[in-house]
N, C-alpha and C. Protein backbone atom coordinates (compact mmCIF):
# COMPACT_ATOMS: atom_id res chain seq x y z
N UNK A 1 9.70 26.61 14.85
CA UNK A 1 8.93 25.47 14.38
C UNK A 1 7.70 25.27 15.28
N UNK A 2 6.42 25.14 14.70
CA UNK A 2 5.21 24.78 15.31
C UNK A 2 5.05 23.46 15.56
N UNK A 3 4.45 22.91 16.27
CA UNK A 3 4.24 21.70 16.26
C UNK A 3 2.92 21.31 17.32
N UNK A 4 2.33 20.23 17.17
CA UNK A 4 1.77 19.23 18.07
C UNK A 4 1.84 18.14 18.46
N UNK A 5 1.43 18.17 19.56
CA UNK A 5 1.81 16.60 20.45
C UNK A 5 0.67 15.81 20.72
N UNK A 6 0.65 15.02 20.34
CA UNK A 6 -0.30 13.98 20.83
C UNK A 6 -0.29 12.73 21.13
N UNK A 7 -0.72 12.61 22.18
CA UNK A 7 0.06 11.60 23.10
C UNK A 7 -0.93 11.02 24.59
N UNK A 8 -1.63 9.52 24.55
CA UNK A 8 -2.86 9.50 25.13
C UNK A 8 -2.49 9.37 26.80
N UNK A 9 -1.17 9.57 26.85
CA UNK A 9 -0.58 10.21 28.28
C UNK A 9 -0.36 11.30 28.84
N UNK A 10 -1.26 12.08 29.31
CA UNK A 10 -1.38 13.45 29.55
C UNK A 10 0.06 14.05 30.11
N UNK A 11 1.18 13.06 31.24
CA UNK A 11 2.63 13.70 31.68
C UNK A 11 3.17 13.75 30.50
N UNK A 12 2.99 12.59 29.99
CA UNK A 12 4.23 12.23 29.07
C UNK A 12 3.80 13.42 27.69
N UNK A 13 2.62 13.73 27.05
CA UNK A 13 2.73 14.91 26.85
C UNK A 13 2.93 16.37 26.52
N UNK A 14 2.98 16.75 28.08
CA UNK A 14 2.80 17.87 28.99
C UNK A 14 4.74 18.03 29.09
N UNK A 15 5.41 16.60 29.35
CA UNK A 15 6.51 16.35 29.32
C UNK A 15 7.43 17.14 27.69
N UNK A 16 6.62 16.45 27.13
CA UNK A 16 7.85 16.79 25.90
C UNK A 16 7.10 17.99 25.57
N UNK A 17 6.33 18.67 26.06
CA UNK A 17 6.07 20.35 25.64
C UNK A 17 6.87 20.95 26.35
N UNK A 18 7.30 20.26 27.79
CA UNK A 18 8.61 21.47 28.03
C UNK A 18 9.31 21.16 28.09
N UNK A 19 9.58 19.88 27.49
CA UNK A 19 11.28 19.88 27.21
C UNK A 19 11.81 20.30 25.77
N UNK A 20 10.68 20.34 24.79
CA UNK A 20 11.16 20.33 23.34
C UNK A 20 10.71 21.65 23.78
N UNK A 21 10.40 22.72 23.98
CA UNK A 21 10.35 24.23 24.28
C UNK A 21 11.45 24.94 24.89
N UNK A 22 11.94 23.72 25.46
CA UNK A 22 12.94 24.33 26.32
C UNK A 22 14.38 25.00 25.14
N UNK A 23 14.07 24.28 24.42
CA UNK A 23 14.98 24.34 23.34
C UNK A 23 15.25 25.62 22.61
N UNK A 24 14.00 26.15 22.89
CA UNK A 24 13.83 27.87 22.29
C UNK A 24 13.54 27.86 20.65
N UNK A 25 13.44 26.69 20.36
CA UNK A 25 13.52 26.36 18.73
C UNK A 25 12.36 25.74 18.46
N UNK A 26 11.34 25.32 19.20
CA UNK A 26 10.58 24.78 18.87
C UNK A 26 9.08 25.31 19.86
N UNK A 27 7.97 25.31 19.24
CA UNK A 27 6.72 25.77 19.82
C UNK A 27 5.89 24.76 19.70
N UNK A 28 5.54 24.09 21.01
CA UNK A 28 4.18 22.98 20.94
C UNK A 28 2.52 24.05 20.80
N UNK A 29 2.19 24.54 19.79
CA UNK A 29 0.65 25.11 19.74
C UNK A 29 -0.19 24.11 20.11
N UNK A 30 -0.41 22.80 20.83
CA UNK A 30 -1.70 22.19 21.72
C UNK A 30 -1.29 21.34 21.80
N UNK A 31 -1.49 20.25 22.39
CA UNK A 31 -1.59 18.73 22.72
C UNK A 31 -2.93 18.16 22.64
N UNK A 32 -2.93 17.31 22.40
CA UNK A 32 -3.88 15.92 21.96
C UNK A 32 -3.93 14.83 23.01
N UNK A 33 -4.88 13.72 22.83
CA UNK A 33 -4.60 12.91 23.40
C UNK A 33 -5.44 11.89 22.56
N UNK A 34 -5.64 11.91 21.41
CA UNK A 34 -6.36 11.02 20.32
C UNK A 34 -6.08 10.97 19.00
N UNK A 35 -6.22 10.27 18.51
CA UNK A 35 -6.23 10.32 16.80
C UNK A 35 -7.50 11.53 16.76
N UNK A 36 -8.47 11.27 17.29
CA UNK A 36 -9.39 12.36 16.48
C UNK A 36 -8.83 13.69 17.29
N UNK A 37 -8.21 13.81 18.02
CA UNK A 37 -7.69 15.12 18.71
C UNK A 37 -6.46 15.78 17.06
N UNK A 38 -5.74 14.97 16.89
CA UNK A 38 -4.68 14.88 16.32
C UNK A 38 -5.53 15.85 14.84
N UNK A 39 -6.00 14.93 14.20
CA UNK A 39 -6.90 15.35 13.00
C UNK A 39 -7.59 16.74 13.22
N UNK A 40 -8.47 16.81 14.28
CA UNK A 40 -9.17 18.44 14.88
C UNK A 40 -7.86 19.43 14.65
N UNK A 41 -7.06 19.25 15.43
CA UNK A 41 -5.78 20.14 16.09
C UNK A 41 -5.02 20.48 14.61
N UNK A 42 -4.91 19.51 13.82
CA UNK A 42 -4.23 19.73 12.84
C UNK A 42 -4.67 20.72 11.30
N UNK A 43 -5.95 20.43 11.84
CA UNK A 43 -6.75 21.70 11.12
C UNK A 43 -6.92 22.86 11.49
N UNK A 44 -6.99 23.03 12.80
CA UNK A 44 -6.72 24.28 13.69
C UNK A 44 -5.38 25.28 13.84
N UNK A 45 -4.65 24.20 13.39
CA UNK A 45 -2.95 24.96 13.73
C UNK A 45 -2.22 24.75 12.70
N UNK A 46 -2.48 23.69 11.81
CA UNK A 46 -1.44 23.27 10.55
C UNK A 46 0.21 23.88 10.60
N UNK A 47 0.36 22.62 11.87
CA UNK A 47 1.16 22.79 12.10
C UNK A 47 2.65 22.40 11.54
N UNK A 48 3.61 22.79 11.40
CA UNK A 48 5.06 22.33 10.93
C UNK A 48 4.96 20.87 11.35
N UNK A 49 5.20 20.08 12.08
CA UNK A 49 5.01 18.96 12.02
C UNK A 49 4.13 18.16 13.26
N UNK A 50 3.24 17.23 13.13
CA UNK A 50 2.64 16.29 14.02
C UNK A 50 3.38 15.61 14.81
N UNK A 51 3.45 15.63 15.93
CA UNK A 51 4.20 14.37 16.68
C UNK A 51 3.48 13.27 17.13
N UNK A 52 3.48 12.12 17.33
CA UNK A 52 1.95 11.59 18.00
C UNK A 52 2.52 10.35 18.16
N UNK A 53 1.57 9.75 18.83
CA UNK A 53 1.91 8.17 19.36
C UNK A 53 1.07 7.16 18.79
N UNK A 54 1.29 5.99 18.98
CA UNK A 54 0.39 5.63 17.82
C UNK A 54 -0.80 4.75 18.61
N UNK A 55 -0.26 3.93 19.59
CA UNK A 55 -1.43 3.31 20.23
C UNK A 55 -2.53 4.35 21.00
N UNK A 56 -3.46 4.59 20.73
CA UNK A 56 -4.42 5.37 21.47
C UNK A 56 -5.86 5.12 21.21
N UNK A 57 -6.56 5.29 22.48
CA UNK A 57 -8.07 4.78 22.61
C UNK A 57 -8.79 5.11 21.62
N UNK A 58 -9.56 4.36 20.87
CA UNK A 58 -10.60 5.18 19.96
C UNK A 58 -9.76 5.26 18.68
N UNK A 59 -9.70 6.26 17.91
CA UNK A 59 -8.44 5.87 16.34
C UNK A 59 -7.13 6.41 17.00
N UNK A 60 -6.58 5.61 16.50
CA UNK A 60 -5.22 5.56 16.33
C UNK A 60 -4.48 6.16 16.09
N UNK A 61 -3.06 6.54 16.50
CA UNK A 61 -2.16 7.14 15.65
C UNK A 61 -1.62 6.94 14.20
N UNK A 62 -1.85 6.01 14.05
CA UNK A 62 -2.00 5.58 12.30
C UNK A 62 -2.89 5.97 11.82
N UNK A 63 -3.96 5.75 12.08
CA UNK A 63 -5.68 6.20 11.35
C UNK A 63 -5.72 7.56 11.34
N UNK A 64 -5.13 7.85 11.98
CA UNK A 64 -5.23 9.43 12.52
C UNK A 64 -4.28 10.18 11.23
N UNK A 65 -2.87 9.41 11.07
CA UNK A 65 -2.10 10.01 10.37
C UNK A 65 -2.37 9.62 8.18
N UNK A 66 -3.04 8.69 8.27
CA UNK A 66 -3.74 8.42 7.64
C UNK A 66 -4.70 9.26 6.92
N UNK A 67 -5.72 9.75 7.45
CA UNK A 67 -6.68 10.31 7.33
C UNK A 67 -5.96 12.15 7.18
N UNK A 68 -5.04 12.60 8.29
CA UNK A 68 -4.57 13.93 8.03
C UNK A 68 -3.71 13.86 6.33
N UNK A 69 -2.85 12.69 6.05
CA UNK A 69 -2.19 12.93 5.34
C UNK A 69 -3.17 12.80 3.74
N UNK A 70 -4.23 12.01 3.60
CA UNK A 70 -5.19 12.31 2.66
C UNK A 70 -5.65 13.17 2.61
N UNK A 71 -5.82 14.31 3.57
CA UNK A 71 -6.34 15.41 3.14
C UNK A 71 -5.19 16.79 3.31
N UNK A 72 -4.11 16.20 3.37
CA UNK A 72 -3.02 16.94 3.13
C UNK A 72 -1.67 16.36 2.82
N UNK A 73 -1.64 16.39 1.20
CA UNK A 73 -0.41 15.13 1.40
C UNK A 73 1.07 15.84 1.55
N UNK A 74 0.73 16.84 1.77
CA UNK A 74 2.14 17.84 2.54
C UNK A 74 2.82 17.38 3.71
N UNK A 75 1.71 16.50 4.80
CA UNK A 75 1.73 16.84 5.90
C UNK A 75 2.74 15.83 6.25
N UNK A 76 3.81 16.37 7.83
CA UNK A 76 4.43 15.89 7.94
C UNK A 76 4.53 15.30 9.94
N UNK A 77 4.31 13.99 9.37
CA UNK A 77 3.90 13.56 10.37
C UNK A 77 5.22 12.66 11.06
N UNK A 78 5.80 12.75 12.74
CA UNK A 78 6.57 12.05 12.93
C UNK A 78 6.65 11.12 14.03
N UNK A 79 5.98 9.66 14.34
CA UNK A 79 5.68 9.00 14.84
C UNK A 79 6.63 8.74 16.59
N UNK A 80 6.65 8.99 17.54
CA UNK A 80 7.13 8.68 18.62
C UNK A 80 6.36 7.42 19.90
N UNK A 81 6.93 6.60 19.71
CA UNK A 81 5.92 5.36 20.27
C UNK A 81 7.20 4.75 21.25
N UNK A 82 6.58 3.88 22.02
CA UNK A 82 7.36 2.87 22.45
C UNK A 82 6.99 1.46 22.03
N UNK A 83 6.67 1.52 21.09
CA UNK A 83 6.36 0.01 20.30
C UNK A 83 7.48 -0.18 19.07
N UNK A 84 8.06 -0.88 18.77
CA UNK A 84 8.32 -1.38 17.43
C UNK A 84 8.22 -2.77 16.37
N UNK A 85 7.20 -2.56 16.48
CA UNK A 85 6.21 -3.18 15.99
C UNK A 85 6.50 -3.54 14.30
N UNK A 86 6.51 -4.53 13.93
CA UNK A 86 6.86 -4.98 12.38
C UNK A 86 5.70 -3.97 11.88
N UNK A 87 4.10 -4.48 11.91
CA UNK A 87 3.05 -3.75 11.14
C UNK A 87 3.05 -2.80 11.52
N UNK A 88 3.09 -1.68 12.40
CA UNK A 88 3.25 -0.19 12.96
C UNK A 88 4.14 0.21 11.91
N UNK A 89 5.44 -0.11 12.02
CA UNK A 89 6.43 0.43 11.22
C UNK A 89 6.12 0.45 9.67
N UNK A 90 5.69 -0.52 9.16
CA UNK A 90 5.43 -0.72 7.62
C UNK A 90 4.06 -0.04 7.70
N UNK A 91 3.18 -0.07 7.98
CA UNK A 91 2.05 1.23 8.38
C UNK A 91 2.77 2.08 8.04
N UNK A 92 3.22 3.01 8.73
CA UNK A 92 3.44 4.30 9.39
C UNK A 92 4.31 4.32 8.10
N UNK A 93 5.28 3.68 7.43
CA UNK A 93 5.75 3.87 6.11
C UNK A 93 5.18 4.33 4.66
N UNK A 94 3.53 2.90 4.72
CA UNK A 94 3.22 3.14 3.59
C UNK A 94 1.97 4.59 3.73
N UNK A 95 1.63 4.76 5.05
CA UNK A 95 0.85 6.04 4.92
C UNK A 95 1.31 7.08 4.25
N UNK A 96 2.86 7.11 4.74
CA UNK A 96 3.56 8.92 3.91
C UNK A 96 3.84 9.29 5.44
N UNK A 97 4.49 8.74 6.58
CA UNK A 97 4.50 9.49 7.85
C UNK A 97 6.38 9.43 7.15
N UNK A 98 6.38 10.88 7.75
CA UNK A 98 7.93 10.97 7.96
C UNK A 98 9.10 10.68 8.93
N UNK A 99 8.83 9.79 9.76
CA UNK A 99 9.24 9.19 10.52
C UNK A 99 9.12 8.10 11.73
N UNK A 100 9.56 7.71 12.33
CA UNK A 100 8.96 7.16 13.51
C UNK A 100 10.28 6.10 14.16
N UNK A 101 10.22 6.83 15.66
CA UNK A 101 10.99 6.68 16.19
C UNK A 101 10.94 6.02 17.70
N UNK A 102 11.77 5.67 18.37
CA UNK A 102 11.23 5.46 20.08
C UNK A 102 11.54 6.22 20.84
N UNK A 103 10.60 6.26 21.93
CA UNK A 103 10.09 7.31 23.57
C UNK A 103 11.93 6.80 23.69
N UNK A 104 12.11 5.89 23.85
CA UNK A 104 13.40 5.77 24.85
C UNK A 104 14.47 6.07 23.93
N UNK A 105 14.44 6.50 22.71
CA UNK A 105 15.87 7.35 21.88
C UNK A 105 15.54 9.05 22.45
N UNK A 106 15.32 9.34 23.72
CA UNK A 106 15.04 10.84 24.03
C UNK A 106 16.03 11.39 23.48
N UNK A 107 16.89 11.48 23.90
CA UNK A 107 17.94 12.94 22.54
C UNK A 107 18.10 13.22 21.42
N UNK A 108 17.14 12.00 20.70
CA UNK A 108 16.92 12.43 19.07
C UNK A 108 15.41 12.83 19.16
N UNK A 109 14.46 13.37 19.83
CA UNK A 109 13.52 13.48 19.04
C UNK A 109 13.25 15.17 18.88
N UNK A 110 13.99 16.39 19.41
CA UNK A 110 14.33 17.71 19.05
C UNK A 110 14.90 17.40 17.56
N UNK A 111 16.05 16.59 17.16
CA UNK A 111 16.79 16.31 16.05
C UNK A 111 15.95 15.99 14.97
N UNK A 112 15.31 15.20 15.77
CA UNK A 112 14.20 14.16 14.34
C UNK A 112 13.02 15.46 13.82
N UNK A 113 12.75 16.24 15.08
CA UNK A 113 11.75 17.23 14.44
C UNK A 113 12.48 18.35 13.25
N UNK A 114 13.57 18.93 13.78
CA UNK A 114 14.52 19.31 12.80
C UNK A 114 14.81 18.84 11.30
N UNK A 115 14.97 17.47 11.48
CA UNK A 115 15.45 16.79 10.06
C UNK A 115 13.58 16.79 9.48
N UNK A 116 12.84 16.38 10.14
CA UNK A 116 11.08 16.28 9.13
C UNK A 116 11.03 17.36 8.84
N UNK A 117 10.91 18.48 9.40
CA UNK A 117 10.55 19.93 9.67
C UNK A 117 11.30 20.56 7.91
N UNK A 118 12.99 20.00 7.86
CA UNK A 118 13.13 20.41 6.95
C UNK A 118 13.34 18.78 5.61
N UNK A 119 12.50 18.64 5.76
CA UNK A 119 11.66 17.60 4.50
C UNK A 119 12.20 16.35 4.32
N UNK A 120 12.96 15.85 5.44
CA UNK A 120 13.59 14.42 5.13
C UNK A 120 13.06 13.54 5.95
N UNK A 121 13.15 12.34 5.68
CA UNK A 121 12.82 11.27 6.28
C UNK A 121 13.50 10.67 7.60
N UNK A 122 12.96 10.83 9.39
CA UNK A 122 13.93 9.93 9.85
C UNK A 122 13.53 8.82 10.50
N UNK A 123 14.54 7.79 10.90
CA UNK A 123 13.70 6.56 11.72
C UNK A 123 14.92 6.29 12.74
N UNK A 124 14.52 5.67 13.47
CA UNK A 124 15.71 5.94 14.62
C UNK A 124 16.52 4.30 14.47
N UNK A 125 17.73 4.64 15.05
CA UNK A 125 18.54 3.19 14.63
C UNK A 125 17.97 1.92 14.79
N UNK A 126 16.85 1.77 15.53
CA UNK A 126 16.45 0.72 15.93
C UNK A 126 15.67 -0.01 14.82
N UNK A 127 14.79 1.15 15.12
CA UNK A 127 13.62 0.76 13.57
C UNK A 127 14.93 0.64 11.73
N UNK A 128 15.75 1.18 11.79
CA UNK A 128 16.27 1.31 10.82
C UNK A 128 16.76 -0.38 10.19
N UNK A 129 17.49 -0.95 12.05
CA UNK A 129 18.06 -2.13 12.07
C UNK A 129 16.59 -3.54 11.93
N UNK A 130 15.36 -3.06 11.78
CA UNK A 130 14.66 -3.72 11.17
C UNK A 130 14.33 -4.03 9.89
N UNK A 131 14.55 -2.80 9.24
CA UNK A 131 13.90 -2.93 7.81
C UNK A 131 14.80 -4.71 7.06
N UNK A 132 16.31 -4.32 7.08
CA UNK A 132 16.73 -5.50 6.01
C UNK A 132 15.81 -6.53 6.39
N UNK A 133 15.49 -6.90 7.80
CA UNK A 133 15.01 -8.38 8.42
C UNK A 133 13.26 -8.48 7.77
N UNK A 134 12.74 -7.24 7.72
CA UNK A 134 10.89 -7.26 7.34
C UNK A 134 11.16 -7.01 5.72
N UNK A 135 12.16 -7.01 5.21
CA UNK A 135 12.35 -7.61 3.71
C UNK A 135 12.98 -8.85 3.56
N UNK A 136 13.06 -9.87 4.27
CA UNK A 136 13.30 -11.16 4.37
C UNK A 136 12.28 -11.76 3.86
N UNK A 137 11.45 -11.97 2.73
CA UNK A 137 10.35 -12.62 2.16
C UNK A 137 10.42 -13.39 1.01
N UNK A 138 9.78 -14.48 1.15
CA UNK A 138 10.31 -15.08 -0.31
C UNK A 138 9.96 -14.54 -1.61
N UNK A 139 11.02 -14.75 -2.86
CA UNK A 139 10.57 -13.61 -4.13
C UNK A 139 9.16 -14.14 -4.51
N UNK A 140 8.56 -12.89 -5.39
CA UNK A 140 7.17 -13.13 -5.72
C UNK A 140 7.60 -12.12 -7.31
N UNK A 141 6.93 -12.99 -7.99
CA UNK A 141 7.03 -12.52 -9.02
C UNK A 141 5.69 -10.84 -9.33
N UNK A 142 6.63 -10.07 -9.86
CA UNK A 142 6.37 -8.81 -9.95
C UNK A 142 6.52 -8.46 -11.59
N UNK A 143 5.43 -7.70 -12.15
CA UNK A 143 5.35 -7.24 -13.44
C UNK A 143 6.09 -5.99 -13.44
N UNK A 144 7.65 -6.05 -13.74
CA UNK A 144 8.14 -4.39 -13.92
C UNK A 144 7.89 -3.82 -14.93
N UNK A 145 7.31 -4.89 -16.17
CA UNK A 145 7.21 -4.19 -17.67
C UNK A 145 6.09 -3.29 -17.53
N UNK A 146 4.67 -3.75 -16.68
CA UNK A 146 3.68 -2.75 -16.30
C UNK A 146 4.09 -1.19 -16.18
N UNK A 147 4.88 -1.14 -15.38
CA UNK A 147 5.25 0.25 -14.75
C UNK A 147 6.62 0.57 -16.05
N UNK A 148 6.88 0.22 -16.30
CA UNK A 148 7.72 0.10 -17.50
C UNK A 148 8.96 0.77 -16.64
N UNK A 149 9.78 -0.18 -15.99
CA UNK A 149 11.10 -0.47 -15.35
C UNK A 149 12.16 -1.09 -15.83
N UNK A 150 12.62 -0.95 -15.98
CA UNK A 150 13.76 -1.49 -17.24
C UNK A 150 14.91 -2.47 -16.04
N UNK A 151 16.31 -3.59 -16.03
CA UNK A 151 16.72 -3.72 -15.64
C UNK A 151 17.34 -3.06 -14.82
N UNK A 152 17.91 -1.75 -15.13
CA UNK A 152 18.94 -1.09 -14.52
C UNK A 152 18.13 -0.22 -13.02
N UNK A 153 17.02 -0.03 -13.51
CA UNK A 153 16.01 0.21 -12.77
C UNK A 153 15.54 -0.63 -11.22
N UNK A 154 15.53 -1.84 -12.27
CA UNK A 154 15.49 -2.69 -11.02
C UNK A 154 16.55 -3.16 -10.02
N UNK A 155 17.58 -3.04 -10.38
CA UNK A 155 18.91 -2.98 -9.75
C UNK A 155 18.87 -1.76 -8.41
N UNK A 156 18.39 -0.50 -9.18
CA UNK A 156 18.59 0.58 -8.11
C UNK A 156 17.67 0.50 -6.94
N UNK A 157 16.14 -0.65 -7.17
CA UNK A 157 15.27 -0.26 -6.17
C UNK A 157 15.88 -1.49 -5.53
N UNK A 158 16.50 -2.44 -5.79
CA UNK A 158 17.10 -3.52 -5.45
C UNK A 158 17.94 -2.87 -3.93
N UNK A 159 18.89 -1.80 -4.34
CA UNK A 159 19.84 -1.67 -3.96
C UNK A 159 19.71 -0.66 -2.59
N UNK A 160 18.75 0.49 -3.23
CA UNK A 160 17.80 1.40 -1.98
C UNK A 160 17.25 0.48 -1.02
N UNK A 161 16.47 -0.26 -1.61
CA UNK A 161 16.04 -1.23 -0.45
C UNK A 161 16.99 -1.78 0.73
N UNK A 162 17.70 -2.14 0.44
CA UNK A 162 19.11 -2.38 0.81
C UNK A 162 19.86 -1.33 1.80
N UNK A 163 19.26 -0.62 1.38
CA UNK A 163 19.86 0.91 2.40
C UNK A 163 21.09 1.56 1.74
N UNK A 164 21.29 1.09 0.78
CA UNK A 164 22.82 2.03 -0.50
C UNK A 164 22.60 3.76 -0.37
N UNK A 165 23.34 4.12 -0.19
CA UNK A 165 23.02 5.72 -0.78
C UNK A 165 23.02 6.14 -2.11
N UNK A 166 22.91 6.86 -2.62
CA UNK A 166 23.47 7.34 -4.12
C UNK A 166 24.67 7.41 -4.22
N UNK A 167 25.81 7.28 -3.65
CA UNK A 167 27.05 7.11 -4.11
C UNK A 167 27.45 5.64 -3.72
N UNK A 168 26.92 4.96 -3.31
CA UNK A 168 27.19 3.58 -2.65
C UNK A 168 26.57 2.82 -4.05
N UNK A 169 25.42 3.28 -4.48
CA UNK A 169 24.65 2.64 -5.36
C UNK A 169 25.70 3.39 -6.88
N UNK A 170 26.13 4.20 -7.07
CA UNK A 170 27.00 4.79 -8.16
C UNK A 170 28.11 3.89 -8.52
N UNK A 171 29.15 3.49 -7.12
CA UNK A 171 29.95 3.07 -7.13
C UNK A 171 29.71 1.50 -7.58
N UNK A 172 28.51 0.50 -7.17
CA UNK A 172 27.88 -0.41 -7.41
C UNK A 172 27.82 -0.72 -9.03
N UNK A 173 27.21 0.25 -9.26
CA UNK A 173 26.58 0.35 -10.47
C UNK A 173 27.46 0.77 -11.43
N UNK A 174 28.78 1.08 -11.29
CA UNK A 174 29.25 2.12 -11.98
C UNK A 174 28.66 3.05 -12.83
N UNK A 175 28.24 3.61 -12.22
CA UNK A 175 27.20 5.25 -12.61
C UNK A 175 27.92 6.48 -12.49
N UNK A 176 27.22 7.55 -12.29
CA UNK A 176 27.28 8.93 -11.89
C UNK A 176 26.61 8.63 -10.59
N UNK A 177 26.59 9.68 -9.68
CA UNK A 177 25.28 10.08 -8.86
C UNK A 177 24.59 10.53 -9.47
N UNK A 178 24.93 11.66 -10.30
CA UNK A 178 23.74 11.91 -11.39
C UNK A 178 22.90 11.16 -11.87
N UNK A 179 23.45 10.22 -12.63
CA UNK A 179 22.92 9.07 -13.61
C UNK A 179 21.49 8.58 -12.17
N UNK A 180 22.08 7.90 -10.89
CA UNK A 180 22.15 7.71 -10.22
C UNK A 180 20.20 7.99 -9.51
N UNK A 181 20.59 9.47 -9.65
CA UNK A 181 19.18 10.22 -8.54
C UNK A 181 18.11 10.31 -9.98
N UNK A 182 18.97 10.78 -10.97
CA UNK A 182 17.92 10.58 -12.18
C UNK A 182 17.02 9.10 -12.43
N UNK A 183 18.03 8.45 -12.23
CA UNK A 183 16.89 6.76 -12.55
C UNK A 183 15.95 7.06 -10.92
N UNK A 184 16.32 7.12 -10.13
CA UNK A 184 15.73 6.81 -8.93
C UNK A 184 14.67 8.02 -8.84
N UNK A 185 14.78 9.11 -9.88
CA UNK A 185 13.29 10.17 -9.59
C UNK A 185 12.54 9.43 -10.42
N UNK A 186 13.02 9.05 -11.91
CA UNK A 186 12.20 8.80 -12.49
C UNK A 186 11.23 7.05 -12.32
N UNK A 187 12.18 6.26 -10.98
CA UNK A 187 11.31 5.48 -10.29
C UNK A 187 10.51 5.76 -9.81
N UNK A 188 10.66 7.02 -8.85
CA UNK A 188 9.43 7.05 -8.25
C UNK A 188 8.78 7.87 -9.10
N UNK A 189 8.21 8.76 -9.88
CA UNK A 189 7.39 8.80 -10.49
C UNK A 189 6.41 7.83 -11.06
N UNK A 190 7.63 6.87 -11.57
CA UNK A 190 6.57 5.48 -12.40
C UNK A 190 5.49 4.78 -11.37
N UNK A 191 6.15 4.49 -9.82
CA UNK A 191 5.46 3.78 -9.06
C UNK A 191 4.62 4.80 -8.01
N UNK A 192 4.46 6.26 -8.53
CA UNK A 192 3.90 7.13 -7.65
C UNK A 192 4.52 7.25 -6.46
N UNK A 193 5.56 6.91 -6.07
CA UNK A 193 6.21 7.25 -4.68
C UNK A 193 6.82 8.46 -4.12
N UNK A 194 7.01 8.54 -3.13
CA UNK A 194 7.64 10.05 -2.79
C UNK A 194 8.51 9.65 -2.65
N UNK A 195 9.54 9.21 -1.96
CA UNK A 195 11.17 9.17 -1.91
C UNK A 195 11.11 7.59 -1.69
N UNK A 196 12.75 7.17 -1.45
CA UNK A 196 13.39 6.09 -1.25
C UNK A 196 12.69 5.45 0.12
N UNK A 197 12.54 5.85 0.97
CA UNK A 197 11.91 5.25 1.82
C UNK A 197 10.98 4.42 1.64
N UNK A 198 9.62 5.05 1.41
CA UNK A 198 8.95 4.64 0.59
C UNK A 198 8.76 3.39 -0.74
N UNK A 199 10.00 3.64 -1.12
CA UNK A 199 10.49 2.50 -1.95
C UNK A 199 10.57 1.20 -1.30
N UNK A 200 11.70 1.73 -0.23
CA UNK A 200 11.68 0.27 0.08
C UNK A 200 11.19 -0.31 0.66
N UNK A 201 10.02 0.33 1.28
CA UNK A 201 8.71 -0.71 1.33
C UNK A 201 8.01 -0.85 0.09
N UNK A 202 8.09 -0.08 -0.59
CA UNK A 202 7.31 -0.62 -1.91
C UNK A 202 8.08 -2.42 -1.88
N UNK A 203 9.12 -2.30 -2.03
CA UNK A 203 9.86 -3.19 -2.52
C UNK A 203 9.47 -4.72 -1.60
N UNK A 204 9.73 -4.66 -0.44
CA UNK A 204 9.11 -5.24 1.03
C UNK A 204 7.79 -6.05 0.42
N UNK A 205 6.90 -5.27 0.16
CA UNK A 205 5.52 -5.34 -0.13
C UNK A 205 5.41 -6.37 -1.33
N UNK A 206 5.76 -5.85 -2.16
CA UNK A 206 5.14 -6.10 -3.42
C UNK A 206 6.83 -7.06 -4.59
N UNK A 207 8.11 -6.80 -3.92
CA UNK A 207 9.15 -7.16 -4.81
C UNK A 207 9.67 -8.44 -4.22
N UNK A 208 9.80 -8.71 -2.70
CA UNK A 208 10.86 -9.63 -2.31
C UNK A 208 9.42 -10.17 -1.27
């Protein structure tokens, strides 16, 4: 796995290039120390996945991931900060970043590159144990007939939001999983989303 680091702390780093190397599984091709480093580098190496931090002088690790992922919406970007931050997190969500996690969960972030690397979404327990609380909002009325969402529909983004799996949400629902991943592709299609994640900030945003 290729990767880059960027990170506006030159140890810290210099740090996780040899420790995530050490691994034998993973290759840092450059380090950064900017959002516009991040963006340069990422055109230079297109790399398996971005690592980056988000507070940094000049643009940001958001702006940064932002801007790479508009001009590549492949790209898979996985946030390592020591902030957890309500707006960082819902940022770094609705951009399309595939993760984002904290400096101080060190033994997941070899793991976390692993799980992006092969196309899933991760967030580390901490950030995870935020989401129900930054969907604490009072309801706002939402047009589902627009997007043409039917009840059962709304039940499932109800329920993702929520953090259900597809068999949690099956069993709920009395469904299939089948039944199940089928309503939930053909959600996100309607609302343009890429996966459940995603959703449930859609949902955050715009449902509750």
């Amino acid at each position: 796995m290729n990767i880059i680091v960027v990170d506006d702390d030159k140890i810290v780093a210099m740090s996780l290039k040899t420790i995530l190397e050490a691994t034998g599984q993973i290759t840092v091709a450059a380090l950064g120390e900017s959002g516009a480093d991040a963006i340069r580098l990422y055109e230079a190496h297109q790399p398996d996945v971005v690592l980056m931090d988000i507070r940094m002088e000049g643009m940001t690790g958001l702006e940064a991931g932002e801007e790479i992922l508009r001009k590549d919406k492949n790209a898979k970007i996985l946030y390592l900060t020591t902030f957890a931050d309500d707006e960082y997190i819902i940022k770094a969500l609705h951009i399309g970043a595939k993760g984002y996690i904290l400096k101080q969960d060190f033994q997941s972030i070899a793991p976390a590159l692993e799980t992006v690397m092969n196309g899933q979404s991760v967030f580390g327990d901490s950030i995870m144990s935020k989401l129900p609380v930054l969907m604490q909002k009072n309801e706002s009325a939402f047009d589902f007939a627009h997007y043409e969402i039917g009840e059962k529909e709304q039940e499932i983004i109800t329920l993702v939001a929520q953090g259900l799996s597809n068999k949690e949400i099956a069993a709920a629902l009395y469904l299939s999983e089948g039944t199940v991943r089928n309503y939930l592709s053909a959600i996100l299609e309607k609302l343009s989303l890429r996966d459940r994640t995603q959703l449930a900030v859609f949902y955050y945003n715009n449902i509750r």
